[in-house]
Protein backbone atom coordinates (compact mmCIF):
# COMPACT_ATOMS: atom_id res chain seq x y z
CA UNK A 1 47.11 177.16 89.59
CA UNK A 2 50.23 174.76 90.25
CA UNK A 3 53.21 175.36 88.49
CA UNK A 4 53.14 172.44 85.82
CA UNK A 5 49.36 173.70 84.56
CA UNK A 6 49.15 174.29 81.21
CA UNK A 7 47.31 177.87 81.10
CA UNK A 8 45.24 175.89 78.03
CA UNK A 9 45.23 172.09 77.59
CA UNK A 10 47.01 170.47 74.69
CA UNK A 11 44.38 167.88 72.99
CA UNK A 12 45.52 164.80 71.45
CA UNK A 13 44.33 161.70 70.16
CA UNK A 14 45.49 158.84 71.83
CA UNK A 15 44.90 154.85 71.06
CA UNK A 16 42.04 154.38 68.58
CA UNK A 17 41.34 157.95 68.07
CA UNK A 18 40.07 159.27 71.33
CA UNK A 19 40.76 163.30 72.26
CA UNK A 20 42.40 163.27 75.18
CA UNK A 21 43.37 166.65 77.43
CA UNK A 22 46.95 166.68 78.41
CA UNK A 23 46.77 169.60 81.22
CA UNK A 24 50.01 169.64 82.83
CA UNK A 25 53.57 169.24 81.83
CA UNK A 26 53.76 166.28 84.28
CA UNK A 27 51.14 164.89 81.55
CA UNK A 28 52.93 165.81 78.55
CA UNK A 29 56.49 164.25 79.72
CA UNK A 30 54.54 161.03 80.61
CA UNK A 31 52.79 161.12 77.13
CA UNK A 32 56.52 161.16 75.82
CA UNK A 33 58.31 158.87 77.87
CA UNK A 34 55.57 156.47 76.45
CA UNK A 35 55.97 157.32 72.89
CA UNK A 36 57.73 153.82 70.77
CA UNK A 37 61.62 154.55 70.79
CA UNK A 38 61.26 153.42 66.95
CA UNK A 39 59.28 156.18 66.47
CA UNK A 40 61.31 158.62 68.54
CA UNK A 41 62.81 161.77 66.70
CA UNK A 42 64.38 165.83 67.18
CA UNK A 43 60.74 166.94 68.17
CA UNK A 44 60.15 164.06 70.57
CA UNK A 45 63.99 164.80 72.03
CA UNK A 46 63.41 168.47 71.93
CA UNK A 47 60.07 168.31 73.68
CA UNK A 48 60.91 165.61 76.58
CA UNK A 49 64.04 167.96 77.66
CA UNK A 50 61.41 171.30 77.46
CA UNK A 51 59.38 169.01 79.93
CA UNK A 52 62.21 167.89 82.33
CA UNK A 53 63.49 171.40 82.23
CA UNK A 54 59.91 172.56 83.30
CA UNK A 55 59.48 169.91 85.85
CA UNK A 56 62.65 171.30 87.56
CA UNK A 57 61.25 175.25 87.41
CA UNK A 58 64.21 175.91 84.65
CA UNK A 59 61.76 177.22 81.77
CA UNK A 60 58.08 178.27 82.13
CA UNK A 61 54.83 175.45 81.71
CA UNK A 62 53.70 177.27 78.85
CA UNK A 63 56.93 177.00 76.87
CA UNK A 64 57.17 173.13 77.35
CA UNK A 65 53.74 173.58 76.44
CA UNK A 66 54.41 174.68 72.87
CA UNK A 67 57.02 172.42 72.31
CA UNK A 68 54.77 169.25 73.55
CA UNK A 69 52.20 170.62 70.76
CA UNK A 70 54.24 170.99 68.18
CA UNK A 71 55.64 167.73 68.62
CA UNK A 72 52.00 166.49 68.59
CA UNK A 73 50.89 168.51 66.01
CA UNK A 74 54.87 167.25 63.38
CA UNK A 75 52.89 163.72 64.22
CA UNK A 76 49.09 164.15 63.41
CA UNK A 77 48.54 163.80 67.47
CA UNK A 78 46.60 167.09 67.54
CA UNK A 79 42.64 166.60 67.94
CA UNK A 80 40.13 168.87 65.67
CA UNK A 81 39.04 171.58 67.33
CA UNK A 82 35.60 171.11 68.79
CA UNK A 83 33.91 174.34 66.77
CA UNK A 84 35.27 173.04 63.55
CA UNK A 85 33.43 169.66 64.18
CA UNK A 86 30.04 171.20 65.04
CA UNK A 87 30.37 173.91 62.34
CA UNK A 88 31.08 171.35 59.35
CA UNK A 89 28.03 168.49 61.16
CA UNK A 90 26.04 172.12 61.36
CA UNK A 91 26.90 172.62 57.20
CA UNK A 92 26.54 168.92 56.39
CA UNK A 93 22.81 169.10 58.28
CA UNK A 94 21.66 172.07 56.10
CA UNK A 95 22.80 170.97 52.73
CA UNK A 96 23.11 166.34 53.06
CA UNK A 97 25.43 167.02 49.42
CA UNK A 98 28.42 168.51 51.48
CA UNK A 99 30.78 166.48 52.45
């Protein structure tokens, strides 16, 4: 495994909705650099300097890992789980009056 592989990819939803995997920190810092400087705040700054520092071997993937997702997650980036999606279209199939 190289050294910028997340051990578990982050999943976000990027443009109009679509999951996307961000698997390595080298991933993650260019999901960042890209974010709108408007928009920019302490878990954006906090989670592009965990990904520099990781890009240089300073800290561990896996910690610029959890600081990437909980930037994603303080913005609403973070993508459903998968099982949650099937279990609730698995509920909604069996009884059509959940929603």
């Amino acid at each position: 495994m190289k050294p910028d592989m997340f051990r578990q990819p982050v999943t976000i939803l990027v443009g109009l909705g679509f999951p996307a995997e961000v698997r390595t920190v080298m991933d993650a810092y260019r999901h960042l650099a890209e974010w709108p400087a408007s928009l920019r705040d302490t878990a954006h700054s906090v989670a592009l300097k965990s990904c520099s520092a990781a890009l240089r071997g300073d800290i561990e993937a896996e910690t610029a890992r959890g600081l990437f997702a909980a930037f994603a997650a303080k913005h609403d980036l973070l993508a459903p789980e998968t099982d949650v999606i099937v279990a609730s279209r698995r509920r909604h199939d069996k009884d059509p009056h959940v929603r």
